[in-house]
N, C-alpha and C. Protein backbone atom coordinates (compact mmCIF):
# COMPACT_ATOMS: atom_id res chain seq x y z
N UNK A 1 153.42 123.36 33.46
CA UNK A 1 153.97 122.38 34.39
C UNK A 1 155.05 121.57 33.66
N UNK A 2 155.81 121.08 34.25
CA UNK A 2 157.40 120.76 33.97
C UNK A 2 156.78 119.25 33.43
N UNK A 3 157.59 118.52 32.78
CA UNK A 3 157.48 117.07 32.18
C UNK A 3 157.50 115.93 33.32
N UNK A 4 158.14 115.98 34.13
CA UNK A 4 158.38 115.43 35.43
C UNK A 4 157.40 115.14 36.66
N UNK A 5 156.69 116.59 36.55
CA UNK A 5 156.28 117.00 37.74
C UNK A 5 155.24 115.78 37.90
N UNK A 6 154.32 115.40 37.31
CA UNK A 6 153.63 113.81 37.47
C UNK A 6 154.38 112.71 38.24
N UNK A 7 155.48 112.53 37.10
CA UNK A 7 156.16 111.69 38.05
C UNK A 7 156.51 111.49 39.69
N UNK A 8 157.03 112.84 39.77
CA UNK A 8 157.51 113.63 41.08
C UNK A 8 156.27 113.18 42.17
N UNK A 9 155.39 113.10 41.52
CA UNK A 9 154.00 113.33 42.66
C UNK A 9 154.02 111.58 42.76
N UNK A 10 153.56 110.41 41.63
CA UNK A 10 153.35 109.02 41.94
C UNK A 10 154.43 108.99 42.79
N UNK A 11 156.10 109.20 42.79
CA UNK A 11 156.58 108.73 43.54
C UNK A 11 157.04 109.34 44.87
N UNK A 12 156.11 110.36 44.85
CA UNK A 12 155.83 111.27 46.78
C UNK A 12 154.95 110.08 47.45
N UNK A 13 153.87 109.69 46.65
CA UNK A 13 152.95 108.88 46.94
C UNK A 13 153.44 107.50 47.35
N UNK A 14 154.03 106.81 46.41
CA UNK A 14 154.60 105.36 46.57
C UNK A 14 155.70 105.02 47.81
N UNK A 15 156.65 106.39 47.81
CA UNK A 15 157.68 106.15 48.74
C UNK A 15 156.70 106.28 50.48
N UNK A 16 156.51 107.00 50.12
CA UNK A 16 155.09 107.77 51.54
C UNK A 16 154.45 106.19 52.34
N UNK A 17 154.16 105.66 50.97
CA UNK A 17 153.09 103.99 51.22
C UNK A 17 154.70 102.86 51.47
N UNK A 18 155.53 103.41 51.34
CA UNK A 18 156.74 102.25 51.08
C UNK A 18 156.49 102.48 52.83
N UNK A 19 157.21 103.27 53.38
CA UNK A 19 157.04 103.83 54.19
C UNK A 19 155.97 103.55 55.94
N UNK A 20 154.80 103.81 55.25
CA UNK A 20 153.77 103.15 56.30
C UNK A 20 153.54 101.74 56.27
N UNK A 21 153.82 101.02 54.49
CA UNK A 21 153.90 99.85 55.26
C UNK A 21 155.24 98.99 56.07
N UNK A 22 156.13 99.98 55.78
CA UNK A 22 157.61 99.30 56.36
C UNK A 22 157.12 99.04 58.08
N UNK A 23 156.22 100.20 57.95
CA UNK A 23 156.00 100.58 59.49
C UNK A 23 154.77 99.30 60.07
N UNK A 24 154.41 99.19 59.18
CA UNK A 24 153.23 98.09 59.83
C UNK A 24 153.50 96.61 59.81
N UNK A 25 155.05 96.49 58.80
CA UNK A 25 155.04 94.62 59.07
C UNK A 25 156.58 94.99 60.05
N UNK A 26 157.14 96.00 60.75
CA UNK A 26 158.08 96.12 61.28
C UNK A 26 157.78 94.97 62.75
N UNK A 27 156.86 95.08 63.35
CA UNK A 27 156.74 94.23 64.41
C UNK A 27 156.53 93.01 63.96
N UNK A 28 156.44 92.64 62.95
CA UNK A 28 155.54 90.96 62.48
C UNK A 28 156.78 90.38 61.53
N UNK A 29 158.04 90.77 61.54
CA UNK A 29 158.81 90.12 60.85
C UNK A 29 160.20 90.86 60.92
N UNK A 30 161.64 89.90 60.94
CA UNK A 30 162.69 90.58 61.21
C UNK A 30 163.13 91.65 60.03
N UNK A 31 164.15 92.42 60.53
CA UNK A 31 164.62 93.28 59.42
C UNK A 31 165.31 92.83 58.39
N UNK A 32 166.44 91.86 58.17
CA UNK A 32 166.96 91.63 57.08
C UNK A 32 165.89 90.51 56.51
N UNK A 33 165.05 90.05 56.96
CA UNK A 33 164.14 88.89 56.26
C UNK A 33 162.89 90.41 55.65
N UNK A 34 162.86 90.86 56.32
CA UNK A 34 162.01 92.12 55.79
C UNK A 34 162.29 92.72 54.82
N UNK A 35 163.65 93.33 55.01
CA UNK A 35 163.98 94.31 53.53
C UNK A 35 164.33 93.18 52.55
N UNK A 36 164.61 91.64 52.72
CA UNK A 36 164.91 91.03 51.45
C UNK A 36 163.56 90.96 50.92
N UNK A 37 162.26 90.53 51.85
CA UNK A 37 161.11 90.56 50.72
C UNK A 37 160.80 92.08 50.19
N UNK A 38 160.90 92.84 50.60
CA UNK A 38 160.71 94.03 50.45
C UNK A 38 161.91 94.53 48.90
N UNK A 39 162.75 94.35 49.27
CA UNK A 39 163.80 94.35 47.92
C UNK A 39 163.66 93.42 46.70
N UNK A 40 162.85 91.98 47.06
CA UNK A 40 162.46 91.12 46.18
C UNK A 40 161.11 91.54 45.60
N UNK A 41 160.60 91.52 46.15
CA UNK A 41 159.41 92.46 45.52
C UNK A 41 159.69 93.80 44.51
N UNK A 42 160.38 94.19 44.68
CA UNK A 42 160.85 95.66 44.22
C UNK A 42 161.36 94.85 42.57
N UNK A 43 162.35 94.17 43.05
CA UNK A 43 163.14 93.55 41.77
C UNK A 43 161.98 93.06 40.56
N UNK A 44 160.94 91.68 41.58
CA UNK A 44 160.11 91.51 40.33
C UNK A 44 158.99 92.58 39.72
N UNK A 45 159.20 93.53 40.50
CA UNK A 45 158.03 94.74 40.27
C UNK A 45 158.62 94.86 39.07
N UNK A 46 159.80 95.40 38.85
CA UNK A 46 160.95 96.29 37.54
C UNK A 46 161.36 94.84 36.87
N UNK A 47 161.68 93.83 36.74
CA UNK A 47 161.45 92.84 36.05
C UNK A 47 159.94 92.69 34.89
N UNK A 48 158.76 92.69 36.03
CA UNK A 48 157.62 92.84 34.96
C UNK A 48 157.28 94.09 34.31
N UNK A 49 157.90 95.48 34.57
CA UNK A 49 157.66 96.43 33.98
C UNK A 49 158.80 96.31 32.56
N UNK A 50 159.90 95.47 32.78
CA UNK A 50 161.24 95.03 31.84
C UNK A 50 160.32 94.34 30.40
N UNK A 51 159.66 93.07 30.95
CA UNK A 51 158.99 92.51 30.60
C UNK A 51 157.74 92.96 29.56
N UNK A 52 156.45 94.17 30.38
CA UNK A 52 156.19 94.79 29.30
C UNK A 52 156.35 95.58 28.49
N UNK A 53 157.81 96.47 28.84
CA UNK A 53 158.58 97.28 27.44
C UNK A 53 158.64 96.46 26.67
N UNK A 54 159.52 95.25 26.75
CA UNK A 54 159.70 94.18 25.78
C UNK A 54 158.58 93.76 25.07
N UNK A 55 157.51 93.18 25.20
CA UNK A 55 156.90 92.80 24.40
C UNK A 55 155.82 93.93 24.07
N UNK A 56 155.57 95.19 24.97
CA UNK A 56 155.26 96.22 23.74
C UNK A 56 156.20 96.89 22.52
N UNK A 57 157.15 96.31 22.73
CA UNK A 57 158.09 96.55 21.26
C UNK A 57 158.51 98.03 21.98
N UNK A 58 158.49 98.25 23.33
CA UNK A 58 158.69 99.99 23.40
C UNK A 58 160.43 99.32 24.25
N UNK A 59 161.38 98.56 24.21
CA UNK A 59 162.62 98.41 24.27
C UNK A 59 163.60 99.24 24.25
N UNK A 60 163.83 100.00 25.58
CA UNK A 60 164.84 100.84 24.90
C UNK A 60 165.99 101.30 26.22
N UNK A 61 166.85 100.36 26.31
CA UNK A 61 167.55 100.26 27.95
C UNK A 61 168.66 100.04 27.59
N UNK A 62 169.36 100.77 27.44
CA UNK A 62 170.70 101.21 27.37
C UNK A 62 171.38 100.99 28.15
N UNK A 63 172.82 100.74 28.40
CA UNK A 63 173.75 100.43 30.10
C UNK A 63 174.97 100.80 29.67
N UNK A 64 175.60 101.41 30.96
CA UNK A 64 177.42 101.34 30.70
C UNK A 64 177.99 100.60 31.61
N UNK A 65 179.20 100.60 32.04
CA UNK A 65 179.55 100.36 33.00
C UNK A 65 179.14 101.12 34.13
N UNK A 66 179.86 102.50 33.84
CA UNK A 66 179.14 103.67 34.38
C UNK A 66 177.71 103.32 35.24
N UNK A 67 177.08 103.05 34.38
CA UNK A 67 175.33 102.60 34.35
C UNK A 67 175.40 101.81 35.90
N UNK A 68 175.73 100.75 35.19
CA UNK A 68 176.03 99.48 36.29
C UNK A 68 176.48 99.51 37.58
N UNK A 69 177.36 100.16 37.31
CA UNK A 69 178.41 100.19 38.85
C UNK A 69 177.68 101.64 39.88
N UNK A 70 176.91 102.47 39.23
CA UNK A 70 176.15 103.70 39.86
C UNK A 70 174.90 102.61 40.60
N UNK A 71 174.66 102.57 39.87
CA UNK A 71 172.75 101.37 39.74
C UNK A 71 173.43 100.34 41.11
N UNK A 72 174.36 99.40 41.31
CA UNK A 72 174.58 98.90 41.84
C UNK A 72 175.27 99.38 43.76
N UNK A 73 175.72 100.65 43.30
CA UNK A 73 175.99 101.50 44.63
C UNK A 73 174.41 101.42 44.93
N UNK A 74 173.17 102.40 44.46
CA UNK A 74 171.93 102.95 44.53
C UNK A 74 171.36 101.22 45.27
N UNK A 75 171.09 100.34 44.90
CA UNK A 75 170.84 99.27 45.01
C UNK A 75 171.75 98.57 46.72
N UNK A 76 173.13 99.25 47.09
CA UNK A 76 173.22 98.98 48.55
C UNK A 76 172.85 99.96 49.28
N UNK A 77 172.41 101.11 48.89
CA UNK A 77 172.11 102.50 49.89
C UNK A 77 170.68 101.90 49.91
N UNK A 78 169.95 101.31 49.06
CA UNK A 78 168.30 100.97 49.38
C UNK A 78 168.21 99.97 50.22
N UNK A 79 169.11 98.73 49.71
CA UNK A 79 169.06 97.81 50.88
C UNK A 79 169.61 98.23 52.40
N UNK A 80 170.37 98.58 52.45
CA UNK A 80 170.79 99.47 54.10
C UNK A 80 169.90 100.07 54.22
N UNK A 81 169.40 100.84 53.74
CA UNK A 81 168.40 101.99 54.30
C UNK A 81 167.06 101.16 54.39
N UNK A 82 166.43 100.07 53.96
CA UNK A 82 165.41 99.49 54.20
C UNK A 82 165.54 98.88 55.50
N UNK A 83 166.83 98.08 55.61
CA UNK A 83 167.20 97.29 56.68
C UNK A 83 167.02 98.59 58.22
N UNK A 84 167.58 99.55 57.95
CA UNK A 84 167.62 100.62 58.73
C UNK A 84 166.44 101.56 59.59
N UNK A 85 165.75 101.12 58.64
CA UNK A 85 163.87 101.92 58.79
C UNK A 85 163.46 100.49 59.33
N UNK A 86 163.74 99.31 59.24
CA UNK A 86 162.93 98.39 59.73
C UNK A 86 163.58 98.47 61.53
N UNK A 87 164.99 98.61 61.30
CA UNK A 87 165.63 98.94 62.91
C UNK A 87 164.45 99.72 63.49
N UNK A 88 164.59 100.50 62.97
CA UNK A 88 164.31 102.43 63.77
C UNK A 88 162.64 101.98 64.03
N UNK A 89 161.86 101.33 63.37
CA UNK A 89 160.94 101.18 64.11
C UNK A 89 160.53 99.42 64.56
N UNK A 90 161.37 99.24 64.46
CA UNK A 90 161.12 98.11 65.69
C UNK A 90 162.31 98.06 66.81
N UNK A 91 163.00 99.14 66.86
CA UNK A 91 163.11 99.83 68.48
C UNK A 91 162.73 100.78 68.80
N UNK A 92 161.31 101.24 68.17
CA UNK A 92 160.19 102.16 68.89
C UNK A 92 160.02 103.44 68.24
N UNK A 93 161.09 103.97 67.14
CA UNK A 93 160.68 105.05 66.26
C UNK A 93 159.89 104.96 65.70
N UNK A 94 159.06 106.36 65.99
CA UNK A 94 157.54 106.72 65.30
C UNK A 94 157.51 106.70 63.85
N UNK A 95 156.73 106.63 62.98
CA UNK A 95 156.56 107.13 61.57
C UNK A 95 156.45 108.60 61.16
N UNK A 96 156.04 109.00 62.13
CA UNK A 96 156.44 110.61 62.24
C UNK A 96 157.62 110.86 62.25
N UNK A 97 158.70 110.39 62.51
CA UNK A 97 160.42 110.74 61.93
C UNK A 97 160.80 110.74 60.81
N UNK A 98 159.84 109.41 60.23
CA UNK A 98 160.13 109.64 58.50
C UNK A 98 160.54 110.93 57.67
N UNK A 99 159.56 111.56 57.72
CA UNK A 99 159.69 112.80 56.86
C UNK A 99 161.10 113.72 57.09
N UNK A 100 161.28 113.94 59.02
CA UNK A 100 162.43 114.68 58.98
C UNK A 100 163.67 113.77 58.22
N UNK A 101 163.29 112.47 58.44
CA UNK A 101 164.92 111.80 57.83
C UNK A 101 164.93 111.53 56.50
N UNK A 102 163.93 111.68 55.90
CA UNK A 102 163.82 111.93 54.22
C UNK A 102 164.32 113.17 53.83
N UNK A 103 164.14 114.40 54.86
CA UNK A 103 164.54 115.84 54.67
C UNK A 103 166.00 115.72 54.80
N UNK A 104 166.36 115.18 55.72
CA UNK A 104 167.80 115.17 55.55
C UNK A 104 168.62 114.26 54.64
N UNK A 105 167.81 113.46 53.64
CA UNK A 105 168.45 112.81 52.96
C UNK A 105 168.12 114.21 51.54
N UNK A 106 167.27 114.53 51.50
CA UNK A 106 167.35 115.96 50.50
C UNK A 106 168.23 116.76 50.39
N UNK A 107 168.23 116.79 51.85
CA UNK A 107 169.56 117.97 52.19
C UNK A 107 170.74 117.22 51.41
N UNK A 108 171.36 116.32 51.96
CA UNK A 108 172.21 115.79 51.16
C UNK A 108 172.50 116.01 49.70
N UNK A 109 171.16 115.43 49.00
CA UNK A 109 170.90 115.36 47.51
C UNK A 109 170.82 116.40 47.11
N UNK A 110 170.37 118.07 47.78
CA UNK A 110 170.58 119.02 46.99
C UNK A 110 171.96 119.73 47.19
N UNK A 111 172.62 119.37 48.70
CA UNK A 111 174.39 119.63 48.26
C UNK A 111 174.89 118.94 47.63
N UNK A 112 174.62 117.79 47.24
CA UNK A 112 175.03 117.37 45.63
C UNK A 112 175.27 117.96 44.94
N UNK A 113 173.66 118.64 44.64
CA UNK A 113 173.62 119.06 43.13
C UNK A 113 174.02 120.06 42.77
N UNK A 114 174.32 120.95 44.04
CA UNK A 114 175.16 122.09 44.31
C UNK A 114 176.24 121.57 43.66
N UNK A 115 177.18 121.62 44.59
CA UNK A 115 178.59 120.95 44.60
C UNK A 115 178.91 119.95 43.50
N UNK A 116 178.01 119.35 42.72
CA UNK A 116 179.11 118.09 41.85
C UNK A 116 178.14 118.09 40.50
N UNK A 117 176.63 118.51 40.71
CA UNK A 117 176.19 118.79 39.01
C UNK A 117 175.60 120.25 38.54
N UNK A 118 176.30 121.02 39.28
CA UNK A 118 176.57 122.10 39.03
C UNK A 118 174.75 123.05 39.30
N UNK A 119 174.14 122.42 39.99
CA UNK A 119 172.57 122.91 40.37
C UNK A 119 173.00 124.39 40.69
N UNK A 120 172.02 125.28 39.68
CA UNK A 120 172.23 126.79 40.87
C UNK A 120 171.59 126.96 42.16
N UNK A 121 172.62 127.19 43.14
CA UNK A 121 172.33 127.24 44.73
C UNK A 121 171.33 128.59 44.64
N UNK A 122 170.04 128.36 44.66
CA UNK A 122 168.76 129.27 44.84
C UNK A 122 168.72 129.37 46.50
N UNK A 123 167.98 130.48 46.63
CA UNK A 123 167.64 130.52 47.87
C UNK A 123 166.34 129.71 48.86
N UNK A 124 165.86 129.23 47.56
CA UNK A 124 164.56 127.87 47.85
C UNK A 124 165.48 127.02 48.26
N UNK A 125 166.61 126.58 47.59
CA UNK A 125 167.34 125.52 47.75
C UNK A 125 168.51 125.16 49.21
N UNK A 126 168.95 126.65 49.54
CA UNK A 126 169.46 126.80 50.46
C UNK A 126 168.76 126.85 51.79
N UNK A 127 167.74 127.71 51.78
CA UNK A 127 166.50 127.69 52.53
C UNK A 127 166.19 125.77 53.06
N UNK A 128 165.67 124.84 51.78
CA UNK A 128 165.56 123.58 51.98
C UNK A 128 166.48 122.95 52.60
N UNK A 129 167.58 122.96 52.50
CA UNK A 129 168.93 122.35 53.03
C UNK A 129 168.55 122.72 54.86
N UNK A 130 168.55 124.20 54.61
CA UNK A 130 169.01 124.75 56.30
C UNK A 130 167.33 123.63 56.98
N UNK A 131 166.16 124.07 56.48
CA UNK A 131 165.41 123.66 57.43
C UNK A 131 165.67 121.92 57.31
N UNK A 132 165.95 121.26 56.12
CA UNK A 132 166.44 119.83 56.36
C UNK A 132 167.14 119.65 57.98
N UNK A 133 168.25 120.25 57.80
CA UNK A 133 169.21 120.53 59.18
C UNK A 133 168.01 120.71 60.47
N UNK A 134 167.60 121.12 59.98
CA UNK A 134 167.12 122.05 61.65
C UNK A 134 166.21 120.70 62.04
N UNK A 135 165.23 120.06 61.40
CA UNK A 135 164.51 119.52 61.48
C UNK A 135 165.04 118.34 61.94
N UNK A 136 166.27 117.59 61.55
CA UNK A 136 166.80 116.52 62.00
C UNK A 136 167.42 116.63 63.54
N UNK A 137 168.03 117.68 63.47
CA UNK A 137 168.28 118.42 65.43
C UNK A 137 167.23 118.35 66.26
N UNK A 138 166.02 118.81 65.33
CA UNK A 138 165.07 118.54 66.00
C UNK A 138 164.11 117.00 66.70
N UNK A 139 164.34 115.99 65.99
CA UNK A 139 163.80 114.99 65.65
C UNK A 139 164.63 114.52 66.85
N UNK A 140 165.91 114.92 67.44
CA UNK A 140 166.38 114.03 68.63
C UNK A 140 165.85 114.44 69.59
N UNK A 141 165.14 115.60 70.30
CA UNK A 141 164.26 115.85 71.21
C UNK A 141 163.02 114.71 71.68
């Protein structure tokens, strides 16, 4: 098994729970007051994980500009997209859409990796893309 693949799984899990609970305080609180606690939370989460690298002496966070200005795009696609999932279901989208619109955000991310970091286009990969597609066509029914 790959070095990753752990990882890969806590955060199938975490985004999954990001997810159902977006879905459960969506009626009990507005969207931009939502995704700011929701984004504030996030911040001091990675603040106290900052916190215990540091004083386990395990320090080791490097930055470029590069760094910064990527991190800081990633950081408005989360806030929009939080703000966005709080829309979609508090004007009545199911949590059952989730998944297709996570698929199509894959799709995306693996014509990326196609196209700009040079990923070999497998037929798993192409395969994933097409049913991404299909599934989002589908999701407007």
């Amino acid at each position: 098994m790959t070095a990753w693949f752990w990882y890969a799984v806590v955060a199938a899990v975490l985004y999954g729970a990001h997810q159902i609970f977006t879905r459960m305080a969506a009626d009990h609180i507005g969207e931009g007051l939502g995704g700011f606690v929701v984004e504030t939370t996030a911040a001091l989460s990675i603040l106290l994980y900052l916190v215990f690298l540091w004083l386990a002496g395990r320090w080791n966070q490097q930055s470029s500009a590069h760094g910064i200005f990527y991190s800081i795009l990633t950081g408005i696609c989360v806030g929009a997209g939080t703000i966005a999932f709080f829309l979609l279901f508090q004007k009545g989208g199911p949590l059952s859409s989730v998944p297709a619109i996570l698929a199509g955000g894959a799709a995306i991310m693996a014509i990326a990796g196609i196209l700009f970091f040079r990923e070999p286009p497998s037929w798993q990969r192409i395969a994933g893309i097409a049913f991404a597609i299909i599934g989002l066509f589908l999701l407007r029914r």
